[in-house]
C-alpha atoms as a PDB file:
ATOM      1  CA  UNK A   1     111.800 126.241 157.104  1.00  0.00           C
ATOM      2  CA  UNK A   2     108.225 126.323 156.689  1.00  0.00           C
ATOM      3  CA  UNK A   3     106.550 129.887 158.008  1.00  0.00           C
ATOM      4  CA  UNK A   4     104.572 129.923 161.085  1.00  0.00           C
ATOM      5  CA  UNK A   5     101.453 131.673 158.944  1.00  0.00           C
ATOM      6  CA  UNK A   6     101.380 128.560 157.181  1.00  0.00           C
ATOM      7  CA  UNK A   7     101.045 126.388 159.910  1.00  0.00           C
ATOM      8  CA  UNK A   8      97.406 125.098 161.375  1.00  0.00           C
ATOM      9  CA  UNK A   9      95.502 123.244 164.014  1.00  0.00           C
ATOM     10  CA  UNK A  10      93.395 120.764 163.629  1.00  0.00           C
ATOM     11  CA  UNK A  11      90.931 120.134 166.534  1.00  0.00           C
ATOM     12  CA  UNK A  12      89.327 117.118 167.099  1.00  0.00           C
ATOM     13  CA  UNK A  13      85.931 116.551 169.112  1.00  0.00           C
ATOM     14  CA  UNK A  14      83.865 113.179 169.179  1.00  0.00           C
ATOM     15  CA  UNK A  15      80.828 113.908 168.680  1.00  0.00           C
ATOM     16  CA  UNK A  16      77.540 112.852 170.143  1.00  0.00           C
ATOM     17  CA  UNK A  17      74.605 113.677 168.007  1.00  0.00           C
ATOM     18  CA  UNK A  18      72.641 115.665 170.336  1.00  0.00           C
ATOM     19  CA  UNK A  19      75.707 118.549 170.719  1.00  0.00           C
ATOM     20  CA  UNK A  20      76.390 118.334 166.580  1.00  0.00           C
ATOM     21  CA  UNK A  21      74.119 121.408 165.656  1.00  0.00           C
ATOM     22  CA  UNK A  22      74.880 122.763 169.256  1.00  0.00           C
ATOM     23  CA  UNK A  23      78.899 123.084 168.512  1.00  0.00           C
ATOM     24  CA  UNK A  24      78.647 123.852 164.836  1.00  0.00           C
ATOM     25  CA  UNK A  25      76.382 126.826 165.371  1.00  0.00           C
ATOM     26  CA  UNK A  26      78.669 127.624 168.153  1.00  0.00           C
ATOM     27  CA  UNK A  27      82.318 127.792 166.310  1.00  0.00           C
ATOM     28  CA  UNK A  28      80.534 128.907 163.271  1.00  0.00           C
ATOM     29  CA  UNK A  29      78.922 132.121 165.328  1.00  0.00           C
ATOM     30  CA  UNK A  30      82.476 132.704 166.770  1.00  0.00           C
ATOM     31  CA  UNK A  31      84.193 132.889 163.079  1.00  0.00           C
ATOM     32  CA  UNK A  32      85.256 129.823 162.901  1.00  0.00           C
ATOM     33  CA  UNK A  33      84.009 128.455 159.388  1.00  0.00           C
ATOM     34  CA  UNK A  34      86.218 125.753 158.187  1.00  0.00           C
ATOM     35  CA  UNK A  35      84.542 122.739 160.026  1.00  0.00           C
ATOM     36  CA  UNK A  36      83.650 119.896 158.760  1.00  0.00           C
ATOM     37  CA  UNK A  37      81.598 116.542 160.329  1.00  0.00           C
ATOM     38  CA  UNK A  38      83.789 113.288 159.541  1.00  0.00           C
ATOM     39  CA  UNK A  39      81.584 110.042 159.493  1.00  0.00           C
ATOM     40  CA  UNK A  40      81.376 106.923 157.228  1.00  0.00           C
ATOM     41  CA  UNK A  41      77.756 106.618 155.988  1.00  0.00           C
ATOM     42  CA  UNK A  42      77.751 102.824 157.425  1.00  0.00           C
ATOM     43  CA  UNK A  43      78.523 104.094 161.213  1.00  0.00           C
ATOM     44  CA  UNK A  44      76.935 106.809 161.439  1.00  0.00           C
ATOM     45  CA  UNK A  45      77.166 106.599 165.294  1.00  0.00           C
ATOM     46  CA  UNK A  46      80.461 107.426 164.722  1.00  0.00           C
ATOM     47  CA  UNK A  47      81.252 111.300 164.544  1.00  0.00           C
ATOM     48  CA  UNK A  48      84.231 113.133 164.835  1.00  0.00           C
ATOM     49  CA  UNK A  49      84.022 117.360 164.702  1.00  0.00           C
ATOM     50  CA  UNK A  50      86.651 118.864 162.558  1.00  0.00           C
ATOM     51  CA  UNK A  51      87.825 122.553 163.069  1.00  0.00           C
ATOM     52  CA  UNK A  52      91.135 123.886 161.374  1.00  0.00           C
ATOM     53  CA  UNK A  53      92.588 127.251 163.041  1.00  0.00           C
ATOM     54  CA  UNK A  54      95.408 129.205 161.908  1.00  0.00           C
ATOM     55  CA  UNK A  55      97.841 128.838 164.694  1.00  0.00           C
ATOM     56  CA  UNK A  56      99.127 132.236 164.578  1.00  0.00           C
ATOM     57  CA  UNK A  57      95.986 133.285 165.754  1.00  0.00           C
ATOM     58  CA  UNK A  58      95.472 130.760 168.237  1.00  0.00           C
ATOM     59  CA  UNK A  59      98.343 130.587 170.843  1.00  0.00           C
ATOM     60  CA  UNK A  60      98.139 127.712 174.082  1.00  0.00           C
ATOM     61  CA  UNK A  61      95.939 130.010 176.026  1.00  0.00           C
ATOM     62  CA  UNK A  62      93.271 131.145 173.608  1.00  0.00           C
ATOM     63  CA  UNK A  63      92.363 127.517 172.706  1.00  0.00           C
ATOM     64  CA  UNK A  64      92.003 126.431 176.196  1.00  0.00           C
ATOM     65  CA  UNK A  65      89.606 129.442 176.272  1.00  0.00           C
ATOM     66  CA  UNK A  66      87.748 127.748 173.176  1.00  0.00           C
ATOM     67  CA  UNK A  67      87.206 124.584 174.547  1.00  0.00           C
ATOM     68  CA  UNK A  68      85.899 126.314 178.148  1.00  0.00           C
ATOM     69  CA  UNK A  69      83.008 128.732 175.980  1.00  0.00           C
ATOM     70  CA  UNK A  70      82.370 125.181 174.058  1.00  0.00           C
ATOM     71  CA  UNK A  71      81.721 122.927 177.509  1.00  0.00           C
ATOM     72  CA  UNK A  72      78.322 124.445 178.813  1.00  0.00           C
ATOM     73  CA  UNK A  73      76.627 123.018 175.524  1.00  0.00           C
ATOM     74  CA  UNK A  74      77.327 119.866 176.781  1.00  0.00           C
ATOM     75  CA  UNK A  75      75.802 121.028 179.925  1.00  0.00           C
ATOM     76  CA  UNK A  76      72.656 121.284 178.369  1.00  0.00           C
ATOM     77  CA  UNK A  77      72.266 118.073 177.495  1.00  0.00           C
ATOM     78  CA  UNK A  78      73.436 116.184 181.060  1.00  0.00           C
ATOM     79  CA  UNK A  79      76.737 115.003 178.997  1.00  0.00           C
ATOM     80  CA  UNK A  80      80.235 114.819 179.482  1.00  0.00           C
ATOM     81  CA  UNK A  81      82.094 117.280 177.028  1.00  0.00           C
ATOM     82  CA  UNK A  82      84.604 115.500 174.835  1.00  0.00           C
ATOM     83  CA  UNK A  83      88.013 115.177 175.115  1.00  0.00           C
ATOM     84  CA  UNK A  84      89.906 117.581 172.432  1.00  0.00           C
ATOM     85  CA  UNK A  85      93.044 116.496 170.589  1.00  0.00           C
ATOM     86  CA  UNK A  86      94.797 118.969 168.740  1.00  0.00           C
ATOM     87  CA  UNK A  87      97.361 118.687 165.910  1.00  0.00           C
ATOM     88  CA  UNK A  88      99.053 120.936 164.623  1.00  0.00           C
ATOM     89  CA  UNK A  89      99.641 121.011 160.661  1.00  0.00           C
ATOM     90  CA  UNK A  90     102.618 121.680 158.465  1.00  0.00           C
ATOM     91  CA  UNK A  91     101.808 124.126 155.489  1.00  0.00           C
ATOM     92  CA  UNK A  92      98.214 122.523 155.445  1.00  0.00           C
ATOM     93  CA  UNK A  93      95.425 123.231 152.801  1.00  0.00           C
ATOM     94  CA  UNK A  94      92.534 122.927 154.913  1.00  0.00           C
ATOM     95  CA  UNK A  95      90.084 123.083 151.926  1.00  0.00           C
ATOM     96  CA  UNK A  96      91.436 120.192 150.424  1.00  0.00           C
ATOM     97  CA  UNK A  97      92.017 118.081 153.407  1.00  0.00           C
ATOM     98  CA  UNK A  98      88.120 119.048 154.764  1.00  0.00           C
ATOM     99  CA  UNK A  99      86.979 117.673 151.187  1.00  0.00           C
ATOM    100  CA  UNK A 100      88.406 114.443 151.928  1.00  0.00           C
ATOM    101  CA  UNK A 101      86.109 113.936 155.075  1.00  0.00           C
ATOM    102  CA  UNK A 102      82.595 113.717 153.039  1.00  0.00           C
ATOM    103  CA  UNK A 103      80.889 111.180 151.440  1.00  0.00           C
ATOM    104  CA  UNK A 104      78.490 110.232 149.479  1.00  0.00           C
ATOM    105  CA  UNK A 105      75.651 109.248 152.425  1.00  0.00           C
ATOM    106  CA  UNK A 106      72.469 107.693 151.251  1.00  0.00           C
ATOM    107  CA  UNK A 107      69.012 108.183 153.015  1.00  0.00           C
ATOM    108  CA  UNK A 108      65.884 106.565 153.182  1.00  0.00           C
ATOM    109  CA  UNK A 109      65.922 104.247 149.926  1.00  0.00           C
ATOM    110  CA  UNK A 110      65.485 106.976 147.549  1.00  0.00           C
ATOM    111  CA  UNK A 111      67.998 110.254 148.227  1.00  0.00           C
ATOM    112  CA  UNK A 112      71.418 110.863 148.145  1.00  0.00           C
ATOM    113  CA  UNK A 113      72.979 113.656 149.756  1.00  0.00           C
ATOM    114  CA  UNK A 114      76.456 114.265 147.435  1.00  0.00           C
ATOM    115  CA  UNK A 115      79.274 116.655 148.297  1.00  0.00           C
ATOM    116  CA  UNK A 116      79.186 119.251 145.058  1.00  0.00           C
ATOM    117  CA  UNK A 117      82.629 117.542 144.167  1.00  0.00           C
ATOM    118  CA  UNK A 118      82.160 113.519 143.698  1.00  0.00           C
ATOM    119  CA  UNK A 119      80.249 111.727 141.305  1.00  0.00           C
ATOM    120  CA  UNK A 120      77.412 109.360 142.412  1.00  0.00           C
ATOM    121  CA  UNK A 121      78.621 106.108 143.222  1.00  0.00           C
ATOM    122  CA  UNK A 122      77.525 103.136 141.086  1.00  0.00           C
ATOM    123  CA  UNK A 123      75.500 101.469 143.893  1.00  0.00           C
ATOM    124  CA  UNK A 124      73.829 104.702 144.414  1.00  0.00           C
ATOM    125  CA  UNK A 125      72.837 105.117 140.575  1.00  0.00           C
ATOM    126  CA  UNK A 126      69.092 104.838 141.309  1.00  0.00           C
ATOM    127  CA  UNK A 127      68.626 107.397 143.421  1.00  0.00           C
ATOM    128  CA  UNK A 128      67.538 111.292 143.922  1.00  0.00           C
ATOM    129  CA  UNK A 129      70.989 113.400 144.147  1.00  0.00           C
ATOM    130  CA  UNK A 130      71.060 116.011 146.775  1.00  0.00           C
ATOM    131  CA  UNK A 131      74.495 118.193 145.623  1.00  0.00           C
ATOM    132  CA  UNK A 132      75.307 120.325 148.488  1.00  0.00           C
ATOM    133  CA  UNK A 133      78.390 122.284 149.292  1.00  0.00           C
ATOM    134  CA  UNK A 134      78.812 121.510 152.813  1.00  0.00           C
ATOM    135  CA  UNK A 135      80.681 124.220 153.435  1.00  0.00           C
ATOM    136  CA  UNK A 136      78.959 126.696 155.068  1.00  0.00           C
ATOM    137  CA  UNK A 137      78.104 124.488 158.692  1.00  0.00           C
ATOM    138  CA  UNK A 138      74.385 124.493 158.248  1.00  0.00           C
ATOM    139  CA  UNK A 139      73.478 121.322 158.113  1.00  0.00           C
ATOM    140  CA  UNK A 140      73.829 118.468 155.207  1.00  0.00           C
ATOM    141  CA  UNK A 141      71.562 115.912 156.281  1.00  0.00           C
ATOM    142  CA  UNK A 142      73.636 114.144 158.748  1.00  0.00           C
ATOM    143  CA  UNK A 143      71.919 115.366 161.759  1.00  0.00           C
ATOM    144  CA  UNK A 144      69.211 112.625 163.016  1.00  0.00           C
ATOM    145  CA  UNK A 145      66.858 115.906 163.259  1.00  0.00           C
ATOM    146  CA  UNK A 146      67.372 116.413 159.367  1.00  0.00           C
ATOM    147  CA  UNK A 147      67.344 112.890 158.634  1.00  0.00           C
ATOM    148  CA  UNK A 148      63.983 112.454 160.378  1.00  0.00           C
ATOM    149  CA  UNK A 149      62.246 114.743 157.954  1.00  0.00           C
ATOM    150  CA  UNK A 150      63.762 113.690 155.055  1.00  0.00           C
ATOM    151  CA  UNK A 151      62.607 109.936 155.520  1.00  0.00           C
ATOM    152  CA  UNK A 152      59.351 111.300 156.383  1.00  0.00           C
ATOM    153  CA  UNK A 153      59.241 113.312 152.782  1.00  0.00           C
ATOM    154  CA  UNK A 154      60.302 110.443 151.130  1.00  0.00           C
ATOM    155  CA  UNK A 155      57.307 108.120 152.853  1.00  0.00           C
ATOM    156  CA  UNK A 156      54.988 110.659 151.923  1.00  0.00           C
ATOM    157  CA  UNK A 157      56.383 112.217 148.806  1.00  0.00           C
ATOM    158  CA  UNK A 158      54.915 116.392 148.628  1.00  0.00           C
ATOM    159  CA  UNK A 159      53.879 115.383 144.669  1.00  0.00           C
ATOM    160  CA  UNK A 160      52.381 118.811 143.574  1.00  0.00           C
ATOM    161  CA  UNK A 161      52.541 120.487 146.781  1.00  0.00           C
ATOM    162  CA  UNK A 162      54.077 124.202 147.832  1.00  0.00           C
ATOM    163  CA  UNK A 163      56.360 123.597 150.562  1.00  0.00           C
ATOM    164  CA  UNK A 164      57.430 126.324 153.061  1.00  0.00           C
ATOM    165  CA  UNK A 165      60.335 125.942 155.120  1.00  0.00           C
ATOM    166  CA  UNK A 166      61.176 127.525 158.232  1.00  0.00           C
ATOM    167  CA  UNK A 167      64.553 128.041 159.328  1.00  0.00           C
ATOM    168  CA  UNK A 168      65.867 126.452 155.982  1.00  0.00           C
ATOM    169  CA  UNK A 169      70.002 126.003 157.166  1.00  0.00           C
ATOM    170  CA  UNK A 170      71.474 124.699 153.860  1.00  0.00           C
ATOM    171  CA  UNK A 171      68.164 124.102 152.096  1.00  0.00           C
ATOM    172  CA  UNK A 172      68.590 120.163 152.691  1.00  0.00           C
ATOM    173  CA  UNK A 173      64.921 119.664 152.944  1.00  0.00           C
ATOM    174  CA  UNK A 174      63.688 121.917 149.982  1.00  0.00           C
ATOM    175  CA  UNK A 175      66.151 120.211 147.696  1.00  0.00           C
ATOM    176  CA  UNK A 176      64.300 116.885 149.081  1.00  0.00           C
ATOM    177  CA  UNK A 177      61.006 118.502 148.827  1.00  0.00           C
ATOM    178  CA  UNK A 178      61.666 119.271 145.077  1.00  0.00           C
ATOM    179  CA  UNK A 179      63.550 116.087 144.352  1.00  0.00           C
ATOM    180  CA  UNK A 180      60.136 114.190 145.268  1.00  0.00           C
ATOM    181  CA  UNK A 181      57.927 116.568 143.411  1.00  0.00           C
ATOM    182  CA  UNK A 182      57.148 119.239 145.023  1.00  0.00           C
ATOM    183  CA  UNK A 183      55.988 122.505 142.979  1.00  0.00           C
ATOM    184  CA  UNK A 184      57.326 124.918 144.913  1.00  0.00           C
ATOM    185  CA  UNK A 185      59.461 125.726 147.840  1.00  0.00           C
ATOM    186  CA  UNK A 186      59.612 128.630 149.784  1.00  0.00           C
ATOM    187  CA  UNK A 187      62.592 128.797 152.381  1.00  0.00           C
ATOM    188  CA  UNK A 188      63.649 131.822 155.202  1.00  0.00           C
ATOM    189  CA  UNK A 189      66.084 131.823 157.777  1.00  0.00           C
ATOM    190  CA  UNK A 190      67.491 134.441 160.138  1.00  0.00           C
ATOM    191  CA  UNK A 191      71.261 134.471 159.382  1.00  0.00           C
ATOM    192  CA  UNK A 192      72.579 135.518 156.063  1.00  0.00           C
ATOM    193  CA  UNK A 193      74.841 132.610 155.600  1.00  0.00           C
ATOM    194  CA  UNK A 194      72.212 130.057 155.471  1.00  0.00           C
ATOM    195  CA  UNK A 195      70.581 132.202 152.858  1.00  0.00           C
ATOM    196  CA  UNK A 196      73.402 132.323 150.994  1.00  0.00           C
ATOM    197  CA  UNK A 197      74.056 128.775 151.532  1.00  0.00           C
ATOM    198  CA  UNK A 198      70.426 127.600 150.064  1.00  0.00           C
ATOM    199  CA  UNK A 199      70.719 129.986 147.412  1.00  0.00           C
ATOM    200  CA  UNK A 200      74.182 128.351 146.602  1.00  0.00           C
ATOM    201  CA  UNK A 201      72.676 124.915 146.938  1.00  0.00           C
ATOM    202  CA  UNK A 202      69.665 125.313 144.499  1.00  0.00           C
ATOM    203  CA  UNK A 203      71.861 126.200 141.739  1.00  0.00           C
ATOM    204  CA  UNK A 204      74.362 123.195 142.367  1.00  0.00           C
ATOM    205  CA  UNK A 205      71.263 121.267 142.013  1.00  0.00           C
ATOM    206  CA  UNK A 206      69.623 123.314 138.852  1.00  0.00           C
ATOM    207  CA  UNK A 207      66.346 124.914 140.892  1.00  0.00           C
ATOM    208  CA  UNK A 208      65.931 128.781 139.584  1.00  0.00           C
ATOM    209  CA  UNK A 209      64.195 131.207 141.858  1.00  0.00           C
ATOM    210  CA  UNK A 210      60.692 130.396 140.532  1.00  0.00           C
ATOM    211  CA  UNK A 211      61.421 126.973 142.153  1.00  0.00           C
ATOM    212  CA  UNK A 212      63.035 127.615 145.446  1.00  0.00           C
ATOM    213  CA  UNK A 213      63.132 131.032 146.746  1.00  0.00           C
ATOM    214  CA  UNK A 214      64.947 131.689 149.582  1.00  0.00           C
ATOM    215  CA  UNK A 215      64.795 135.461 151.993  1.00  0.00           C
ATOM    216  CA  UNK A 216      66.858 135.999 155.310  1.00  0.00           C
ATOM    217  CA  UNK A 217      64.083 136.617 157.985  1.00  0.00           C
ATOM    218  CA  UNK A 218      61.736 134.359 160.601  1.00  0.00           C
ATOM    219  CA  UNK A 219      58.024 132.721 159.721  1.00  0.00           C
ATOM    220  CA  UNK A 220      56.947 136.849 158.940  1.00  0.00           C
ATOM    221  CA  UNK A 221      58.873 137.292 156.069  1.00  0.00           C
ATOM    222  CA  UNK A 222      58.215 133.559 154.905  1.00  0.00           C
ATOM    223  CA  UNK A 223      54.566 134.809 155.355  1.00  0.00           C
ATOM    224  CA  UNK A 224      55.117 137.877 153.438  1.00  0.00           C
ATOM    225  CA  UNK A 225      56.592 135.290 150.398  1.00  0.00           C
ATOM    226  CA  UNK A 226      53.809 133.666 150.239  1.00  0.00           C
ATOM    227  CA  UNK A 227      51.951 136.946 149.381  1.00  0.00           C
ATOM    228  CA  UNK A 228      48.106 135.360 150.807  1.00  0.00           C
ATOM    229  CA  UNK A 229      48.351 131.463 149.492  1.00  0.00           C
ATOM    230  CA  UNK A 230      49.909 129.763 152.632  1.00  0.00           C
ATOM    231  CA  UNK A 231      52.115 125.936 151.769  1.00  0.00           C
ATOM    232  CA  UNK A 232      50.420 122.700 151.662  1.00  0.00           C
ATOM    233  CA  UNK A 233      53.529 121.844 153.591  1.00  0.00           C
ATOM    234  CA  UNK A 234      55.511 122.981 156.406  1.00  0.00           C
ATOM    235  CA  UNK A 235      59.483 121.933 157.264  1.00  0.00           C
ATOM    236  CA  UNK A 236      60.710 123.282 160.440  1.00  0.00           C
ATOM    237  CA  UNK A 237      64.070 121.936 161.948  1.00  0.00           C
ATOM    238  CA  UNK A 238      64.516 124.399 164.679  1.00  0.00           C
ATOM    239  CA  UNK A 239      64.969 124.118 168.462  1.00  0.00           C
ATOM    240  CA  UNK A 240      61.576 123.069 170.715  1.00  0.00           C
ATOM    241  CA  UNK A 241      62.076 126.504 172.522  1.00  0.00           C
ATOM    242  CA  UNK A 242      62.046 128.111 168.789  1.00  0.00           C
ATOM    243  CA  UNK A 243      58.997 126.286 167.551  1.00  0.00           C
ATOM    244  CA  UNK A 244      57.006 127.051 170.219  1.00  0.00           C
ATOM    245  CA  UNK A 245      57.487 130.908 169.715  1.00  0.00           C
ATOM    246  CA  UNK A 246      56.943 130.642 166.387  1.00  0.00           C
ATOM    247  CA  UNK A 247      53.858 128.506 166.620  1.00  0.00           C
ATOM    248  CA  UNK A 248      51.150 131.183 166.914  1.00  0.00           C
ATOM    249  CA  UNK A 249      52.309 132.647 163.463  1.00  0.00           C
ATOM    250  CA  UNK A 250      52.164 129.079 161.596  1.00  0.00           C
ATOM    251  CA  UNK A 251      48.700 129.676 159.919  1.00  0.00           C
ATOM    252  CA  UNK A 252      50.439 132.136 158.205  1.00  0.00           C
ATOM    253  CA  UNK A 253      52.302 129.800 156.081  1.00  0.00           C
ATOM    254  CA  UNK A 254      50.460 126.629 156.540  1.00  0.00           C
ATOM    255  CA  UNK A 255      47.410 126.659 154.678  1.00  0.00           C
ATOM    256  CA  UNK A 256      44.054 124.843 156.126  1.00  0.00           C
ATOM    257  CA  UNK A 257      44.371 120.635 155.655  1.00  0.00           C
ATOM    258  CA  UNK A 258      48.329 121.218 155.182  1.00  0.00           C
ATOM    259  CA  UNK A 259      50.578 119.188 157.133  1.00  0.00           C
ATOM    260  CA  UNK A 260      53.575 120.605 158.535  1.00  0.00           C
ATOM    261  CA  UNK A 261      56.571 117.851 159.637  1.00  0.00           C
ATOM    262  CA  UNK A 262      58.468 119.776 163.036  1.00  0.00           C
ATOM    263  CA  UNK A 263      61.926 118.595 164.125  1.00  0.00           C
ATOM    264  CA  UNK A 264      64.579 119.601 165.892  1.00  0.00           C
ATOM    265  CA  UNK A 265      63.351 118.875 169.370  1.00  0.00           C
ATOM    266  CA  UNK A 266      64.379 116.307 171.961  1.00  0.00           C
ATOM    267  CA  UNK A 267      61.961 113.253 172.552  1.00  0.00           C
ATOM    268  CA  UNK A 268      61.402 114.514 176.054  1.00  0.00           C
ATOM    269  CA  UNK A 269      60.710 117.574 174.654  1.00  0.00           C
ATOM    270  CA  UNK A 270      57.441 116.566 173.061  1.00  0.00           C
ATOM    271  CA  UNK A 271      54.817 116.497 175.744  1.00  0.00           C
ATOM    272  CA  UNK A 272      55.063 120.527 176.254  1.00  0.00           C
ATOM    273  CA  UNK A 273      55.235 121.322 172.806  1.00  0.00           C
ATOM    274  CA  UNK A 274      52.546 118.936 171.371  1.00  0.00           C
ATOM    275  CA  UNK A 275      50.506 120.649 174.701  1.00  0.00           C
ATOM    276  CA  UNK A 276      51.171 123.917 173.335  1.00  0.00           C
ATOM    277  CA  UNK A 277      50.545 123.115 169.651  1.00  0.00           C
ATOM    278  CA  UNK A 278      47.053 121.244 170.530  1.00  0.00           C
ATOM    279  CA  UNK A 279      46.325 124.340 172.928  1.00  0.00           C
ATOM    280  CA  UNK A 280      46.622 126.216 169.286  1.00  0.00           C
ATOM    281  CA  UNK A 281      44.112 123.724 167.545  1.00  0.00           C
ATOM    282  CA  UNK A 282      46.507 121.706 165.860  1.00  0.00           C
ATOM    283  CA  UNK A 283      46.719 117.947 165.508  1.00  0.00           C
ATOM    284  CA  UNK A 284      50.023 116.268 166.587  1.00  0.00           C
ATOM    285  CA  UNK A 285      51.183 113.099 165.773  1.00  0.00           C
ATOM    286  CA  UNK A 286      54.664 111.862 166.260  1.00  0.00           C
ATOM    287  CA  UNK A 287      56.135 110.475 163.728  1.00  0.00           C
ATOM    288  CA  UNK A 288      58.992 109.022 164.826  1.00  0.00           C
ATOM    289  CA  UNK A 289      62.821 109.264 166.508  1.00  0.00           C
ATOM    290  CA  UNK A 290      66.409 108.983 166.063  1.00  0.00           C
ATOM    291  CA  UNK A 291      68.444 108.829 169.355  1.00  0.00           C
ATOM    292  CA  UNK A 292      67.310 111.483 172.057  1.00  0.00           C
ATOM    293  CA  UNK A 293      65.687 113.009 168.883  1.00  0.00           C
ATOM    294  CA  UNK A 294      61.959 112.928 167.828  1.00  0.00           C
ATOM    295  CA  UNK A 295      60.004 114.403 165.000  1.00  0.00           C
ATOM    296  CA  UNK A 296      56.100 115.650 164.879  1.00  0.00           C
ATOM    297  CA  UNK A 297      53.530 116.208 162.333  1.00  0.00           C
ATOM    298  CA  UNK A 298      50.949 118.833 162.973  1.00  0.00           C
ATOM    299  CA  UNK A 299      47.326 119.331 160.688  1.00  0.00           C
ATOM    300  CA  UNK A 300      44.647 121.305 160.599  1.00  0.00           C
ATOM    301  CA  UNK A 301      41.388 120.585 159.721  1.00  0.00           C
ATOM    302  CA  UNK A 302      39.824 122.291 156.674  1.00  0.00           C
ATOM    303  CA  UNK A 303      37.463 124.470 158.700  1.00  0.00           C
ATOM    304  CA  UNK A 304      39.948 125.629 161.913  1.00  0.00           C
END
């Protein structure tokens, strides 16, 4: 008879894109770190959240409690929360089985985002490999947010440029930055893990610390990295609410004539923060949008 400590659930969500970071940050803040996002790279409209808990440790009651602290992100957005399905696993090796849900996912017409484990597929040959360990929740270029600055890297490739990014997750877009020819990129983000996780990252993809260097802090300590010779380049995938706090402090990191690419933010989001940004003396142009979300560019003339 196979022990109860053995045993797992497996909890299903469908997912709608705008509540993806939403419920990963969510579970992940509340310990629960083996998650994983199960799409094909053809229907990518198509999302189901994966979440494997040991069912000792998570009797009837306890994941009806889950599912209530998970509903008010829904909330947010004006959406019906999903309906959960839970199975419950014999014996299950949820690192193995959570493998099995990633693919190879091709973006743009030059990058390739590649779970550490496979190989490049043939069709895929020609393009610039992205090896992440998805691991860790924070993000693996799946998210229309992350996908929305990565095709606008790749249509304006940073050849030569220092690249600072804000609230780096994984280190998705630094890899990308780098992968198109960046020189430099300097990442920060407030929680450990996603430190650790773009730390982890750069080496799966060969980058030392002269090439991507990554601290756990906000846009100060990126500031202090940069020791007095701001980025030609700014990459911030953070909440609207986020950016606009942090907006005062982007000189600091964004040198005069850079360009700085801001996601993260609803479409109907825009108006106040482009308002607030302009109000600063930047330049805002949107760029484009994926779904509910959009994505901005901000410059600065040479003399502001």
């Amino acid at each position: 008879m196979t022990s109860s400590s053995l045993r797992w659930w497996r909890l299903s969500l469908p997912l709608q894109p705008e509540l993806e970071e939403s419920l990963l940050w969510k579970l992940d803040s509340l310990g629960l770190h083996r998650l994983a996002v199960q799409h094909a790279p053809e229907t990518p409209e198509q999302r189901t959240l994966l979440a494997w808990l040991p069912a000792p440790e998570w009797p009837e009651d306890q994941r009806r409690e889950l599912i209530e602290s998970l509903r008010p992100l829904a909330d947010t957005f004006g959406l019906v929360f999903p309906q959960a399905d839970w199975v419950q696993l014999d014996d299950e090796d949820w690192s193995l089985t959570w493998k099995q849900h990633w693919e190879a996912d091709p973006v743009g017409q030059r990058l390739l985002i590649l779970p550490a484990w496979l190989e490049p597929p043939a069709e895929h040959a020609d393009r610039l490999v992205l090896r992440m360990d998805p691991g860790s929740a924070f993000g693996t270029g799946s998210h229309p947010t992350t996908r929305l600055c990565l095709e606008a890297l790749e249509a304006q490739p940073p050849e030569g440029l220092r690249v600072a990014d804000l609230g780096c997750g994984s280190g998705v877009l630094s890899l990308a930055a780098l992968a198109l020819g960046a020189e430099r990129a300097l990442a920060a983000d407030t929680d450990s893990l996603a430190e650790r996780a773009t730390r982890d990252n750069a080496q799966l993809n060969g980058w030392s610390e002269q090439r991507l260097a990554v601290r756990q802090g906000s846009v100060e300590v990126l500031a202090d990295m940069h020791a007095g010779r701001p980025s030609d380049l700014l990459l911030c995938n953070i909440l609207a609410p986020v950016i606009e706090a942090l907006a005062p402090q982007f000189t600091s990191v964004l040198a005069p004539g850079g360009r700085g690419l801001l996601s993260g933010l609803l479409v109907e989001q825009a108006p106040r923060l482009t308002s607030v940004l302009e109000e600063l003396g930047w330049t805002v142009t949107a760029l484009g949008s994926q779904g509910r979300w959009g994505l901005l560019e901000i410059r600065r003339s040479q003399g502001a």
